[in-house]
PDB file of N, CA and C in Angstrom:
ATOM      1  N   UNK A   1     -13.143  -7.034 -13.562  1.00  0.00           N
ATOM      2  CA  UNK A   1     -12.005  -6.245 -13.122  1.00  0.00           C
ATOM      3  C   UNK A   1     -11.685  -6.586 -11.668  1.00  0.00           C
ATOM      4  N   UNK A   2     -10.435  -6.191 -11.119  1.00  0.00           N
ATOM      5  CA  UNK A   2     -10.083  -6.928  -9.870  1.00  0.00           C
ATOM      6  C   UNK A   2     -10.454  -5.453  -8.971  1.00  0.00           C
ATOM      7  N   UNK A   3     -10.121  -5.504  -7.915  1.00  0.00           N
ATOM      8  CA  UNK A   3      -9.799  -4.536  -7.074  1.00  0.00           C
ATOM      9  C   UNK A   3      -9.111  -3.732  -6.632  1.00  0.00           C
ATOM     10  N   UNK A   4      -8.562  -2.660  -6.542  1.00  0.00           N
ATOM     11  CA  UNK A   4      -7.312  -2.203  -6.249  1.00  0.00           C
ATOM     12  C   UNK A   4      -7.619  -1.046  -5.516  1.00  0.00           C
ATOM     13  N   UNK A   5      -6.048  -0.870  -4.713  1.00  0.00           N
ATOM     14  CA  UNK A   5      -6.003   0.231  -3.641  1.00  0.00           C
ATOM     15  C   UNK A   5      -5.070   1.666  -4.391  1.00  0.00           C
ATOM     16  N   UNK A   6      -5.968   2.387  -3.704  1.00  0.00           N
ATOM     17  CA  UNK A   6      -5.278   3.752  -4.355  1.00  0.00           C
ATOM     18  C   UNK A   6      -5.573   4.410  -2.972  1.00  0.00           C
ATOM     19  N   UNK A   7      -3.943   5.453  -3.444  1.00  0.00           N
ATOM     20  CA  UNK A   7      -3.321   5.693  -2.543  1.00  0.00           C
ATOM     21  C   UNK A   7      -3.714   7.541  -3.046  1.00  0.00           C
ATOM     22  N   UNK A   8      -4.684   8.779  -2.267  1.00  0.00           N
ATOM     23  CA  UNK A   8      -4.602   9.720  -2.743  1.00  0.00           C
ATOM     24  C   UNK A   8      -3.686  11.154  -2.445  1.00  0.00           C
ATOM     25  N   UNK A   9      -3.047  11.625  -3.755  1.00  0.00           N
ATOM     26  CA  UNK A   9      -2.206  12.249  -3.896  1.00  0.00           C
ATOM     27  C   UNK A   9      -1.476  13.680  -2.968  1.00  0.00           C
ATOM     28  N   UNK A  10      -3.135  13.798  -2.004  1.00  0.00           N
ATOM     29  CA  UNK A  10      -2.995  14.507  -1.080  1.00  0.00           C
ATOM     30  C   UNK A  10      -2.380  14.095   0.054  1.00  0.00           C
ATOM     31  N   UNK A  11      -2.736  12.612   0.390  1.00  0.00           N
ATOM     32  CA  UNK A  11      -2.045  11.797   1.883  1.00  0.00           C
ATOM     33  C   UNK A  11      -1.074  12.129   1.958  1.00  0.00           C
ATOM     34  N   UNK A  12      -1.348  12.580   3.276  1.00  0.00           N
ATOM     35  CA  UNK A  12       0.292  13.072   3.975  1.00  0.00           C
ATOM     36  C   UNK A  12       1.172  11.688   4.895  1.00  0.00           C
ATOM     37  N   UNK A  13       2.061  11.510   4.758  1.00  0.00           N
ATOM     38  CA  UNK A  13       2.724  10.034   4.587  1.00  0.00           C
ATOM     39  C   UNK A  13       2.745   9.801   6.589  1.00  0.00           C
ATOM     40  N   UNK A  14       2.607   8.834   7.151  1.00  0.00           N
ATOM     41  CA  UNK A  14       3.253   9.292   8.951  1.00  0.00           C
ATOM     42  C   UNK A  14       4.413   7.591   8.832  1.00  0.00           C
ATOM     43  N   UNK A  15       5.210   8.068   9.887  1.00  0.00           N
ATOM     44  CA  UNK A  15       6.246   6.529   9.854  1.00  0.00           C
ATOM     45  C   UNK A  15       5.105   5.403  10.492  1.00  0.00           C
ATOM     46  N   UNK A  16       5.987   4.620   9.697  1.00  0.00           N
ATOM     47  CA  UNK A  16       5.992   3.216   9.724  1.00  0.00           C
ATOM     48  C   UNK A  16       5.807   2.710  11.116  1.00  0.00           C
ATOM     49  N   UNK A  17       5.021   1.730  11.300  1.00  0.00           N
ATOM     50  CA  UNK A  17       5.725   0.728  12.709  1.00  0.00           C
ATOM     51  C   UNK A  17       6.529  -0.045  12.597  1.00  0.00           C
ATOM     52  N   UNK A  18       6.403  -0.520  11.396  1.00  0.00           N
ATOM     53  CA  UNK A  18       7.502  -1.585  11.250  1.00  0.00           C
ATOM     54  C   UNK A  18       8.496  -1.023  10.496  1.00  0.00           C
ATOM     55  N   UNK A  19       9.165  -0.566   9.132  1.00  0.00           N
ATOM     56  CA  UNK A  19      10.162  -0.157   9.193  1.00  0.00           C
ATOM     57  C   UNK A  19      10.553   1.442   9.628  1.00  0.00           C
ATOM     58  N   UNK A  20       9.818   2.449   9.983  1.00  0.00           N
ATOM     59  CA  UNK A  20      10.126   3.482  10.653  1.00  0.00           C
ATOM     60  C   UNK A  20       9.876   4.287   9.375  1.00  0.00           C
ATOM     61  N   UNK A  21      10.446   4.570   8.421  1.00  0.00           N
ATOM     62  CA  UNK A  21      10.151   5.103   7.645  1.00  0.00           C
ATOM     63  C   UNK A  21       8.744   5.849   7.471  1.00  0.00           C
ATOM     64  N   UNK A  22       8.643   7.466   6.578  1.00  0.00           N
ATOM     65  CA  UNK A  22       7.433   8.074   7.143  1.00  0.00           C
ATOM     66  C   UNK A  22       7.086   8.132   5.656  1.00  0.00           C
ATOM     67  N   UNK A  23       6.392   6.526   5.126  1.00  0.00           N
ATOM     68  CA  UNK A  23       5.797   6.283   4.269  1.00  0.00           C
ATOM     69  C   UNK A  23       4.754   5.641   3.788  1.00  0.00           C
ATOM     70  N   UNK A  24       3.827   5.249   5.424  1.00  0.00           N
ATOM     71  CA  UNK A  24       2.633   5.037   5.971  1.00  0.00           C
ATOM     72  C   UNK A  24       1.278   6.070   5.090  1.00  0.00           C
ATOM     73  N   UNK A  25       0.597   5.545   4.318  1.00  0.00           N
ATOM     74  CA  UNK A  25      -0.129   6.020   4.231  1.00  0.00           C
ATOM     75  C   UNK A  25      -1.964   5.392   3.923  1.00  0.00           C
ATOM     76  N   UNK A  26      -3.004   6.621   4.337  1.00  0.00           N
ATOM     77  CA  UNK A  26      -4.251   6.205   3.922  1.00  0.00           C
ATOM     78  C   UNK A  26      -4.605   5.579   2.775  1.00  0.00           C
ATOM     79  N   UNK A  27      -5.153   4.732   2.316  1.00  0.00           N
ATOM     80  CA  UNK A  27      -5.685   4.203   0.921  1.00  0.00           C
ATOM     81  C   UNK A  27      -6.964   3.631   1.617  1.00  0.00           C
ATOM     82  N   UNK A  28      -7.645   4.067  -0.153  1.00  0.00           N
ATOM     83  CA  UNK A  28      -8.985   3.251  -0.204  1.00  0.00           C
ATOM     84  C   UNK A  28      -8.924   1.892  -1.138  1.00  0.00           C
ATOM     85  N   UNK A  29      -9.740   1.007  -0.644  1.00  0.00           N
ATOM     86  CA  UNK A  29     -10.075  -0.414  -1.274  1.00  0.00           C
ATOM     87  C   UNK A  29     -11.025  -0.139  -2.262  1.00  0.00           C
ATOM     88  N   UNK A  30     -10.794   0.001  -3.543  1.00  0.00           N
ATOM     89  CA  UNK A  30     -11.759   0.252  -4.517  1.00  0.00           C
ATOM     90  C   UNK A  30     -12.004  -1.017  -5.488  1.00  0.00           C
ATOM     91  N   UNK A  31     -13.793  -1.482  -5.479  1.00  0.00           N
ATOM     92  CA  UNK A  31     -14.023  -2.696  -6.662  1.00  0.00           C
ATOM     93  C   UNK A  31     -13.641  -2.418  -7.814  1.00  0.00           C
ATOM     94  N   UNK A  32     -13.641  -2.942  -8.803  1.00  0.00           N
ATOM     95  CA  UNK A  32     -13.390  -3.000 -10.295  1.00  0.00           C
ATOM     96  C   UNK A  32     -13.910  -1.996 -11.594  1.00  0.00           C
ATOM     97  N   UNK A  33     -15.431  -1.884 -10.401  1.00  0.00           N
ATOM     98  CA  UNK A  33     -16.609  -1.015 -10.745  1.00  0.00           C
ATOM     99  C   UNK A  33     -16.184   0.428 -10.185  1.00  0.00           C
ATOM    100  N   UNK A  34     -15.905   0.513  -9.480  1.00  0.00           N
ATOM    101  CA  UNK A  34     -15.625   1.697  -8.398  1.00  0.00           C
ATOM    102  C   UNK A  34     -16.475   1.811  -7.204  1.00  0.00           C
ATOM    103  N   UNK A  35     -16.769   1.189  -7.185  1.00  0.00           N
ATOM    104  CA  UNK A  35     -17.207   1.249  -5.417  1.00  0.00           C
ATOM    105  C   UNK A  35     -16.083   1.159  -4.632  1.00  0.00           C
ATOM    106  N   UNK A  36     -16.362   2.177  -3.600  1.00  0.00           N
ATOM    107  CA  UNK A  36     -15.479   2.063  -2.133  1.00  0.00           C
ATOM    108  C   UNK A  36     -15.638   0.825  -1.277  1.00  0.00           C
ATOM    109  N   UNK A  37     -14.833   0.392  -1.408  1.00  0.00           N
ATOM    110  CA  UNK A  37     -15.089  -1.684  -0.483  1.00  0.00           C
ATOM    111  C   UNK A  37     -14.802  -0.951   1.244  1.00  0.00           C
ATOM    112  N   UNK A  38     -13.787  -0.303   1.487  1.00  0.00           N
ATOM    113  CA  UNK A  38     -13.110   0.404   2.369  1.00  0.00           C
ATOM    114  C   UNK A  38     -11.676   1.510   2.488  1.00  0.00           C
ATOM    115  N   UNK A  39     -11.065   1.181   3.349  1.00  0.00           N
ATOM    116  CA  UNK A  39      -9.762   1.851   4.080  1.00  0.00           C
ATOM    117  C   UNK A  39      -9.100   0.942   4.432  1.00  0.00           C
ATOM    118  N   UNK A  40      -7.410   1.233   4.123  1.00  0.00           N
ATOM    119  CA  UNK A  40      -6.533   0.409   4.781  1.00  0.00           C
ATOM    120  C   UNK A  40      -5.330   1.316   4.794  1.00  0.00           C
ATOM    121  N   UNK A  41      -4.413   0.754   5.553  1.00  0.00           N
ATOM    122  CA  UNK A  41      -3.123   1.443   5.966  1.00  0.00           C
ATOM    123  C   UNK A  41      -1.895   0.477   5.137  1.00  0.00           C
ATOM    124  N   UNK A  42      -1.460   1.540   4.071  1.00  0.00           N
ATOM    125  CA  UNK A  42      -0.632   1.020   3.232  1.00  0.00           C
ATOM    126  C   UNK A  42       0.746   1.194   3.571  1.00  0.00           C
ATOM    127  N   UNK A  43       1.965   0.871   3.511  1.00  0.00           N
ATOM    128  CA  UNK A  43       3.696   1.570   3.558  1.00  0.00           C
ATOM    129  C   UNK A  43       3.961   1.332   2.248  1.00  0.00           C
ATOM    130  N   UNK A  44       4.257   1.938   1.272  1.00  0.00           N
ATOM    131  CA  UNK A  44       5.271   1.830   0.391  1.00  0.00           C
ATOM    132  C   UNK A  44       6.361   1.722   0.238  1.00  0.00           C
ATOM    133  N   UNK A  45       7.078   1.551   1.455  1.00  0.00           N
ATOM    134  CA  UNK A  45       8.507   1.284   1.687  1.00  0.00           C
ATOM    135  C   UNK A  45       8.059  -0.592   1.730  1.00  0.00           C
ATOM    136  N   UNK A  46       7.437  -0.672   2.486  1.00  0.00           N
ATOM    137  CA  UNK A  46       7.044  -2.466   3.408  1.00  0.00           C
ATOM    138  C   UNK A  46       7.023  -2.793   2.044  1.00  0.00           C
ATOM    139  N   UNK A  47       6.137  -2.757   1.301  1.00  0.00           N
ATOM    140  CA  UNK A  47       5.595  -3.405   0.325  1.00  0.00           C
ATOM    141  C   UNK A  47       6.707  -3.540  -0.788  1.00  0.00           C
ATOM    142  N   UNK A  48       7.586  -2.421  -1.068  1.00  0.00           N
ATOM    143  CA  UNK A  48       8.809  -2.974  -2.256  1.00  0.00           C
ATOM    144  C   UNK A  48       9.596  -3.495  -1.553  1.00  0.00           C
ATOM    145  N   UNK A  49       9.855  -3.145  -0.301  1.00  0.00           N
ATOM    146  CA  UNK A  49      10.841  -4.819  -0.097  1.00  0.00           C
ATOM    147  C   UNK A  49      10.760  -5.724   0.452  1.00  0.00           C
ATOM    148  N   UNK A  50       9.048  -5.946   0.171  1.00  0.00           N
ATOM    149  CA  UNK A  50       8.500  -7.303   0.544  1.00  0.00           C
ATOM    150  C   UNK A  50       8.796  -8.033  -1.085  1.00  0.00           C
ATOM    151  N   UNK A  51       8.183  -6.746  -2.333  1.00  0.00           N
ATOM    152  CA  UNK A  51       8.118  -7.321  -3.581  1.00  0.00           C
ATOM    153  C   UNK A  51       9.970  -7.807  -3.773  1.00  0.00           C
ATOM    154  N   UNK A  52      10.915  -7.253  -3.050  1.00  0.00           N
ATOM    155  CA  UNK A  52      12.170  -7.312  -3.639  1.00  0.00           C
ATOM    156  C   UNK A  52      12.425  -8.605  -3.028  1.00  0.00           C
ATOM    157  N   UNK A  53      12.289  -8.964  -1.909  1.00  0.00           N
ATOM    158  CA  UNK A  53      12.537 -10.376  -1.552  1.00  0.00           C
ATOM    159  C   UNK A  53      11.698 -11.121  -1.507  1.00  0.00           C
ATOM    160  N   UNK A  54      10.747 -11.279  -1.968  1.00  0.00           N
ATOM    161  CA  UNK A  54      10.196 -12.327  -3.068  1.00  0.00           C
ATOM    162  C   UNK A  54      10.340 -12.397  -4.129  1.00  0.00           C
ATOM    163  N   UNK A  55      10.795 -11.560  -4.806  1.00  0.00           N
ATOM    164  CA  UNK A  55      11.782 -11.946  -6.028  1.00  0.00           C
ATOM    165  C   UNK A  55      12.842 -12.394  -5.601  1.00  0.00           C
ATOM    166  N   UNK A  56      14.021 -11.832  -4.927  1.00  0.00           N
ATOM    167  CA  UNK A  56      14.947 -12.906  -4.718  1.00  0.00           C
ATOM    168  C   UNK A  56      14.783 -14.436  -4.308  1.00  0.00           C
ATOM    169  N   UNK A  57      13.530 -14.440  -3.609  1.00  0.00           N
ATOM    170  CA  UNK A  57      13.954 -15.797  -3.015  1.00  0.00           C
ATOM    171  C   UNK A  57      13.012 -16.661  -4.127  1.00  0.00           C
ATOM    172  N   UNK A  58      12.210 -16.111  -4.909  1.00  0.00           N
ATOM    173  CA  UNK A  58      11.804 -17.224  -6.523  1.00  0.00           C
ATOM    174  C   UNK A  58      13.108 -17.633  -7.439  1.00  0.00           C
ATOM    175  N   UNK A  59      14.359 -16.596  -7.250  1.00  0.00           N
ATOM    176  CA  UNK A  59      15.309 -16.909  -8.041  1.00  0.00           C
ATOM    177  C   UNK A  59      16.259 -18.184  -7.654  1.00  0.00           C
TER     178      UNK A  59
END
């Protein structure tokens, strides 16, 4: 299994540095297994329109 970050439902969101937006939030780095690998600072704004223009620019 791979790794993945989860984001918990309680995090309270703070803005962005980079796009401003207050959709900054805590996540943990979890193994496949479930171990805690760590912490990282996620945006969910950054990240879909990082995913949206990399889709455009594969097209």
């Amino acid at each position: 299994m791979s790794n993945r970050v989860m984001i918990s439902r309680d995090s309270k969101p703070i803005p962005c540095e980079e796009c401003g937006l207050p959709t900054l939030h805590v996540a943990r780095l979890v193994s496949g297994d479930g171990t805690l690998l760590g912490q990282t600072m996620v945006c969910t704004a950054c990240r879909r329109h990082r995913s949206e223009a990399e889709a455009v620019a594969i097209q």
